[in-house]
N, C-alpha and C. Protein backbone atom coordinates (compact mmCIF):
# COMPACT_ATOMS: atom_id res chain seq x y z
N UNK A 1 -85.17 4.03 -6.84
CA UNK A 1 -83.75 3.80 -6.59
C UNK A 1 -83.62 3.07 -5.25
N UNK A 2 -82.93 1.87 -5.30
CA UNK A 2 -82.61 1.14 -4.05
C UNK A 2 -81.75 2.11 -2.88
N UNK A 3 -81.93 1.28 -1.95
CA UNK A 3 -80.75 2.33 -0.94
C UNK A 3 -79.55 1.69 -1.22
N UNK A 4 -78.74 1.04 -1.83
CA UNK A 4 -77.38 0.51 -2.18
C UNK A 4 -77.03 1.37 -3.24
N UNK A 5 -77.80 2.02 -4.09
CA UNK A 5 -77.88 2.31 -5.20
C UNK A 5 -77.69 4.12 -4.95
N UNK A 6 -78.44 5.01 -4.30
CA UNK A 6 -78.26 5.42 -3.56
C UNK A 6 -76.99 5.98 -2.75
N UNK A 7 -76.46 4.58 -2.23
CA UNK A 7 -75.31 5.14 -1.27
C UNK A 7 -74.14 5.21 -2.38
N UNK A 8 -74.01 4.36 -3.43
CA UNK A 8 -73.11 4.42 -4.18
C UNK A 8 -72.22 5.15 -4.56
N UNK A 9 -73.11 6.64 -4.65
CA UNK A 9 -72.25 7.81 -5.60
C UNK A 9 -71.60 8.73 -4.25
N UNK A 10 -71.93 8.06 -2.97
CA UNK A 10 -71.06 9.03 -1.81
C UNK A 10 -70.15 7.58 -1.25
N UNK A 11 -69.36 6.89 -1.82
CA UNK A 11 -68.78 6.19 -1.30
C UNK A 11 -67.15 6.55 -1.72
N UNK A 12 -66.06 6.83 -0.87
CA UNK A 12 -65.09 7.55 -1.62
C UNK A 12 -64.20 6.35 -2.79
N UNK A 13 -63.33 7.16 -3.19
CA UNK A 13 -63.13 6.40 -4.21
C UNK A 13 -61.95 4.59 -3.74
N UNK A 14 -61.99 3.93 -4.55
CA UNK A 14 -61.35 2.39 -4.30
C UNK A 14 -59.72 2.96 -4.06
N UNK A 15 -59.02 3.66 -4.17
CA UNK A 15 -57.44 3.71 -3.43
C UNK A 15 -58.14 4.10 -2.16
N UNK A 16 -59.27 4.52 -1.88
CA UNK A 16 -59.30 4.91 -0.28
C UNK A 16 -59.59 3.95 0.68
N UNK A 17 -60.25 3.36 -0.09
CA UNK A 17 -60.41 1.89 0.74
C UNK A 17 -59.06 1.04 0.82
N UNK A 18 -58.69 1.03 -0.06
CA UNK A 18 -57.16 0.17 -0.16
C UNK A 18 -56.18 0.72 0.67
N UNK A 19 -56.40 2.01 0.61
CA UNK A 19 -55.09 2.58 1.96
C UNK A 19 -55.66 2.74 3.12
N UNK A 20 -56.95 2.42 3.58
CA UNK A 20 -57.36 1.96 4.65
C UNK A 20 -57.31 0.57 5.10
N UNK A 21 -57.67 0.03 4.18
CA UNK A 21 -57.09 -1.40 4.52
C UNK A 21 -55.89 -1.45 5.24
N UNK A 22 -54.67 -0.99 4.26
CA UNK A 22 -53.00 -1.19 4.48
C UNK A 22 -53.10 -0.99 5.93
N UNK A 23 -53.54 0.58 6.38
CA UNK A 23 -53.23 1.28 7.63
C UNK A 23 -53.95 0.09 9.07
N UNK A 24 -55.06 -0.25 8.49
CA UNK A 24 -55.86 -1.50 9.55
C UNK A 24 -54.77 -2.43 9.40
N UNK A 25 -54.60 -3.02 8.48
CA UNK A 25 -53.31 -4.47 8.34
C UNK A 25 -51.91 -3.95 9.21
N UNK A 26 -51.63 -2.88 9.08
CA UNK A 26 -50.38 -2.17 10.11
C UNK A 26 -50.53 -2.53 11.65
N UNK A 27 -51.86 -2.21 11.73
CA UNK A 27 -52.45 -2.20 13.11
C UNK A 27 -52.83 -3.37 13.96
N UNK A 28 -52.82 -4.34 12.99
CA UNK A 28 -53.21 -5.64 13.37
C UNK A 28 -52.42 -6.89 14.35
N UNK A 29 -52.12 -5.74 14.98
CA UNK A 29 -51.22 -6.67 16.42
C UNK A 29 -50.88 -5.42 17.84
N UNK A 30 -51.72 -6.47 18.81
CA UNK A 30 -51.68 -5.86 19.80
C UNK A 30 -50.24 -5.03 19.88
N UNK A 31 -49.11 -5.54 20.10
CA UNK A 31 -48.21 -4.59 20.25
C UNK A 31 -47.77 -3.40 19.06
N UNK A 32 -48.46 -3.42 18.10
CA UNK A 32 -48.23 -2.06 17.39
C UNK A 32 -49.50 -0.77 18.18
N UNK A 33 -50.40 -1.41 18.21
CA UNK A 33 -51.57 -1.05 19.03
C UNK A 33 -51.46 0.01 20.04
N UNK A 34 -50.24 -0.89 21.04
CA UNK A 34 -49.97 -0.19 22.03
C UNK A 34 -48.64 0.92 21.57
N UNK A 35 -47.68 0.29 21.04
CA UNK A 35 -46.97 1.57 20.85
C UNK A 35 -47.80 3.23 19.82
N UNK A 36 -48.50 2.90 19.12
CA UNK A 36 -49.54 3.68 18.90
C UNK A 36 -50.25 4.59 19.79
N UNK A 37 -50.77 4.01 20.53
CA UNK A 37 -51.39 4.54 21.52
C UNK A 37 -50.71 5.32 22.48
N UNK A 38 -49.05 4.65 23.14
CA UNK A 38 -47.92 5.50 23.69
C UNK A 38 -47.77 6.73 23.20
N UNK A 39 -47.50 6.31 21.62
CA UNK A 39 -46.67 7.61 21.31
C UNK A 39 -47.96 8.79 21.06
N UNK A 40 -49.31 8.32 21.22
CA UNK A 40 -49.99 9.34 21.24
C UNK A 40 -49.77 9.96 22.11
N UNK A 41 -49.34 9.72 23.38
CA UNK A 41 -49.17 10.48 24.72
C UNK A 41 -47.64 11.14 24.31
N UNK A 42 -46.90 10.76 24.16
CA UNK A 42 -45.57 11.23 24.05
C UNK A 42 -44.57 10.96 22.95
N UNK A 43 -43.73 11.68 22.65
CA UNK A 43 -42.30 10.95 21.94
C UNK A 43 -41.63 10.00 22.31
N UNK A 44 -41.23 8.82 21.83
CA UNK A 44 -40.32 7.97 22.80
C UNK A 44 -39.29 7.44 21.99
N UNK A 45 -38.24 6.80 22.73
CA UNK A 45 -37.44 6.19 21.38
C UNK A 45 -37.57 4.88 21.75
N UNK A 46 -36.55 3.88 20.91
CA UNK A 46 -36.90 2.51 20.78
C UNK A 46 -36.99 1.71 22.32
N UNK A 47 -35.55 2.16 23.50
CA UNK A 47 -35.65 1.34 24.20
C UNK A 47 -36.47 1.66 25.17
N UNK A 48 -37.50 3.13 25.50
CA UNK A 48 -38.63 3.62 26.44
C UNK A 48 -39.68 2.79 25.70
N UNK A 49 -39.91 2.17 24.49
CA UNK A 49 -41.16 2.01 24.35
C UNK A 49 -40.90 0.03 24.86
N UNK A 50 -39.06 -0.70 24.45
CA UNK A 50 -39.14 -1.20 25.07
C UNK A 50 -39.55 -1.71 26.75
N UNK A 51 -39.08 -0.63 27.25
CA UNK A 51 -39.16 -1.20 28.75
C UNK A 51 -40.67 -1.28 28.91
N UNK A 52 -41.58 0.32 28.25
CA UNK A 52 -43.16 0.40 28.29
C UNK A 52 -43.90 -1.12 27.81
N UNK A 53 -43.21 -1.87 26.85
CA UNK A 53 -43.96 -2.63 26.55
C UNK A 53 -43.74 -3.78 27.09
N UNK A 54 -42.38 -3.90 27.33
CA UNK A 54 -41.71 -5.30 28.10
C UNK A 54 -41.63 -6.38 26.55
N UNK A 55 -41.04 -5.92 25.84
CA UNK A 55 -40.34 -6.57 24.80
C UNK A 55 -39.07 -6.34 24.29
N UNK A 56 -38.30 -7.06 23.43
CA UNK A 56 -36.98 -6.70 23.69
C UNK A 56 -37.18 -5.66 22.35
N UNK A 57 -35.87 -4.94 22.28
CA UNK A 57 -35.61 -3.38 21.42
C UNK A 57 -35.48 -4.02 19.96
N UNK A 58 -35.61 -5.15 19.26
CA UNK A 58 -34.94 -5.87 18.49
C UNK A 58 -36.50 -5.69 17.59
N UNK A 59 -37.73 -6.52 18.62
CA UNK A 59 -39.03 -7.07 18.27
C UNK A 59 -39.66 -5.45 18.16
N UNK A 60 -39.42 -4.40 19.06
CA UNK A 60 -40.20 -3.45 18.99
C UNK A 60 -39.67 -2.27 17.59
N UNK A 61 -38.28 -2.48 17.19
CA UNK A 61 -37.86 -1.97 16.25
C UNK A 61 -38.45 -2.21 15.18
N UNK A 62 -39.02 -3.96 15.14
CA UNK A 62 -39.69 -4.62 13.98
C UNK A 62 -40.96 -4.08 13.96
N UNK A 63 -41.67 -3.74 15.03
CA UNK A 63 -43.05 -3.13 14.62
C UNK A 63 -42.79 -1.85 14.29
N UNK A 64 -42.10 -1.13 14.95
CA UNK A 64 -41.97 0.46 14.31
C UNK A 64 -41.30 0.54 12.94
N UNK A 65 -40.74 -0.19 12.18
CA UNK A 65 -40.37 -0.59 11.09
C UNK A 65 -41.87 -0.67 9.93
N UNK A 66 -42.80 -1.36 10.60
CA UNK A 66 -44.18 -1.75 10.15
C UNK A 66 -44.91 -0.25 10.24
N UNK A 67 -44.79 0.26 11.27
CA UNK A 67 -45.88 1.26 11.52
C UNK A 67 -45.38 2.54 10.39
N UNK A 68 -43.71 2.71 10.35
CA UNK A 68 -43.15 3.83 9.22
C UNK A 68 -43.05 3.28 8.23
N UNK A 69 -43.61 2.07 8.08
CA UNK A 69 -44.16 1.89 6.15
C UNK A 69 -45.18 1.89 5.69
N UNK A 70 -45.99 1.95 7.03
CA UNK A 70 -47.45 2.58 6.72
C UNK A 70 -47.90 3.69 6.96
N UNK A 71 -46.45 4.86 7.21
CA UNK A 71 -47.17 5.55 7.11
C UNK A 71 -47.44 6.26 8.54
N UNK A 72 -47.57 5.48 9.42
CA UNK A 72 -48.73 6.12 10.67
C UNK A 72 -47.94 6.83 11.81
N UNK A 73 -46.35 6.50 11.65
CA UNK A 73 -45.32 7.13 12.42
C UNK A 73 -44.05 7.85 11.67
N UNK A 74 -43.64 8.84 12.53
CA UNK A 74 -42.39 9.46 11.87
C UNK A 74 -41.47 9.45 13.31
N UNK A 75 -40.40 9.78 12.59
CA UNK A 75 -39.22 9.41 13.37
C UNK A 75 -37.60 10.87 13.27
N UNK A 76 -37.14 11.15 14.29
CA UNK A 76 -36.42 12.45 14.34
C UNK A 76 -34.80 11.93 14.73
N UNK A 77 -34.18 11.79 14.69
CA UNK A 77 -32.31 11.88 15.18
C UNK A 77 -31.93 12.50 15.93
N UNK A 78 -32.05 12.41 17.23
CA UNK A 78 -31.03 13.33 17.70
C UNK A 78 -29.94 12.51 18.49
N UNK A 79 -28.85 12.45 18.10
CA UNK A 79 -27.35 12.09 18.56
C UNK A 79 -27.58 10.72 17.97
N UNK A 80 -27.42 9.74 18.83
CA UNK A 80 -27.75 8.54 19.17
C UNK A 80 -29.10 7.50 18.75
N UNK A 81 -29.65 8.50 18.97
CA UNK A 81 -31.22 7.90 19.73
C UNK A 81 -31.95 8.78 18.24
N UNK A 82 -32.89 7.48 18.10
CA UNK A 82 -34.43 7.85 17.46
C UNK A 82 -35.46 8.13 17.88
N UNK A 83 -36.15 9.39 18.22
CA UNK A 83 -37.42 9.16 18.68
C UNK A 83 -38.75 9.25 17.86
N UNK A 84 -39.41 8.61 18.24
CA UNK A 84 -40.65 8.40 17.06
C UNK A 84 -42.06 9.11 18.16
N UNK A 85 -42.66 9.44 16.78
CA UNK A 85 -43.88 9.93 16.90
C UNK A 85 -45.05 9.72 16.07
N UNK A 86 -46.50 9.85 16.45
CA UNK A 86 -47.47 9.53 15.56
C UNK A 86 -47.63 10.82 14.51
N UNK A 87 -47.72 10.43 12.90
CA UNK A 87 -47.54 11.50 11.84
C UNK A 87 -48.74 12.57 12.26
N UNK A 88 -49.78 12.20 12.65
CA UNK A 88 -50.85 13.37 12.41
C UNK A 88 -51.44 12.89 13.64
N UNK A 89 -52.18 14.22 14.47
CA UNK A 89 -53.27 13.64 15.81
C UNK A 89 -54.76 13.34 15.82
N UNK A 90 -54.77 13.64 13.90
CA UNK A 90 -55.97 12.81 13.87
C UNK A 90 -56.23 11.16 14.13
N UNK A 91 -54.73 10.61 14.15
CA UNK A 91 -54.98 9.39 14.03
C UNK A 91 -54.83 9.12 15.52
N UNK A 92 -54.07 9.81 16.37
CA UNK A 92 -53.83 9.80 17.90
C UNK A 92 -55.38 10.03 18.58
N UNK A 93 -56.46 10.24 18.27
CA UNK A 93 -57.78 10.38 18.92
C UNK A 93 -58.63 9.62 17.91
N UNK A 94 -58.25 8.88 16.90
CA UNK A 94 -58.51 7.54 16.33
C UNK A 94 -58.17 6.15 17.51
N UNK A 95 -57.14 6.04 17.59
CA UNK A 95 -56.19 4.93 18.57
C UNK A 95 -56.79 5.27 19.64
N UNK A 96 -57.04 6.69 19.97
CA UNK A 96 -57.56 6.19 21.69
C UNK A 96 -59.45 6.19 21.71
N UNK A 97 -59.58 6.69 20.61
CA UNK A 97 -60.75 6.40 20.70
C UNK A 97 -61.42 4.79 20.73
N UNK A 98 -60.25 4.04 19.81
CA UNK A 98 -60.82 2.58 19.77
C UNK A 98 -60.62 1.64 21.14
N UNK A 99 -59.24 1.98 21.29
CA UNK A 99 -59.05 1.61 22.78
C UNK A 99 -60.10 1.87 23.81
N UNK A 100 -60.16 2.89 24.09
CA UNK A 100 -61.43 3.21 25.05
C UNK A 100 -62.59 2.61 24.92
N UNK A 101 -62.80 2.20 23.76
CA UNK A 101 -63.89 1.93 23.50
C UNK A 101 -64.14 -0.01 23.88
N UNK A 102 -62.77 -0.57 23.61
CA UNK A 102 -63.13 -1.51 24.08
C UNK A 102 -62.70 -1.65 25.54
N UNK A 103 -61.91 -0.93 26.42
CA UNK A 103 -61.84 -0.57 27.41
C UNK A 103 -63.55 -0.67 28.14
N UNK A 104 -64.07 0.07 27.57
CA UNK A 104 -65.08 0.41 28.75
C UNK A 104 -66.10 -1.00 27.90
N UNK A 105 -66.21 -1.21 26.75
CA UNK A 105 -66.96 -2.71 26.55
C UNK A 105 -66.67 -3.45 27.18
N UNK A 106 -65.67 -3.69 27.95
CA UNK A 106 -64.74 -5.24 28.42
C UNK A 106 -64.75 -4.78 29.98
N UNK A 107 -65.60 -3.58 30.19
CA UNK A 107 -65.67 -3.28 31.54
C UNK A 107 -64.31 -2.92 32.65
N UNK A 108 -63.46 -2.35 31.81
CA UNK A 108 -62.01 -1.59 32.25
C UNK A 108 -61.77 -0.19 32.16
């Protein structure tokens, strides 16, 4: 038996790959990246993650729009204001794990 052959029968099944994909394609811009990574540290709503990111509330609404159709954020009401958060903290020590990682590759 080859080793491809082998790895075959522990490979999970094809929707898992496909909703990994989606969740990477979500991720695929520095500024979702970073609000990701924010809200791992905290709750914030639209215009804190504006000022954090230095984009206007319009553009950052559009990525958090992206990130709660994939899934990777949820979002609460209170009065006025939305504040969003990352759905699970497995994915919050995912995000900082990758960060860090090119952090300390890139010598930062």
């Amino acid at each position: 038996m080859s080793r491809a052959e082998s790895l075959k029968p522990r490979l999970p099944e094809e929707d898992v790959f496909r909703s990994a994909a989606q969740m990477l394609k979500a991720c695929a811009d520095p500024a979702r990246v970073k609000i990701l990574y924010a809200l791992g540290h905290s709750e914030l709503c639209v215009c804190e993650l504006a000022c954090l990111l230095e984009l206007s509330m319009p553009t950052v609404s559009h990525h958090l729009r992206l990130l709660n159709h994939a899934r990777l954020i949820r979002y609460r009401k209170q009065g006025k204001l939305v504040f969003y958060s990352l759905r699970d903290e497995q994915l919050n020590g995912t995000v900082k794990h990758i960060v860090n990682a090119f952090a300390q590759r890139e010598g930062r």
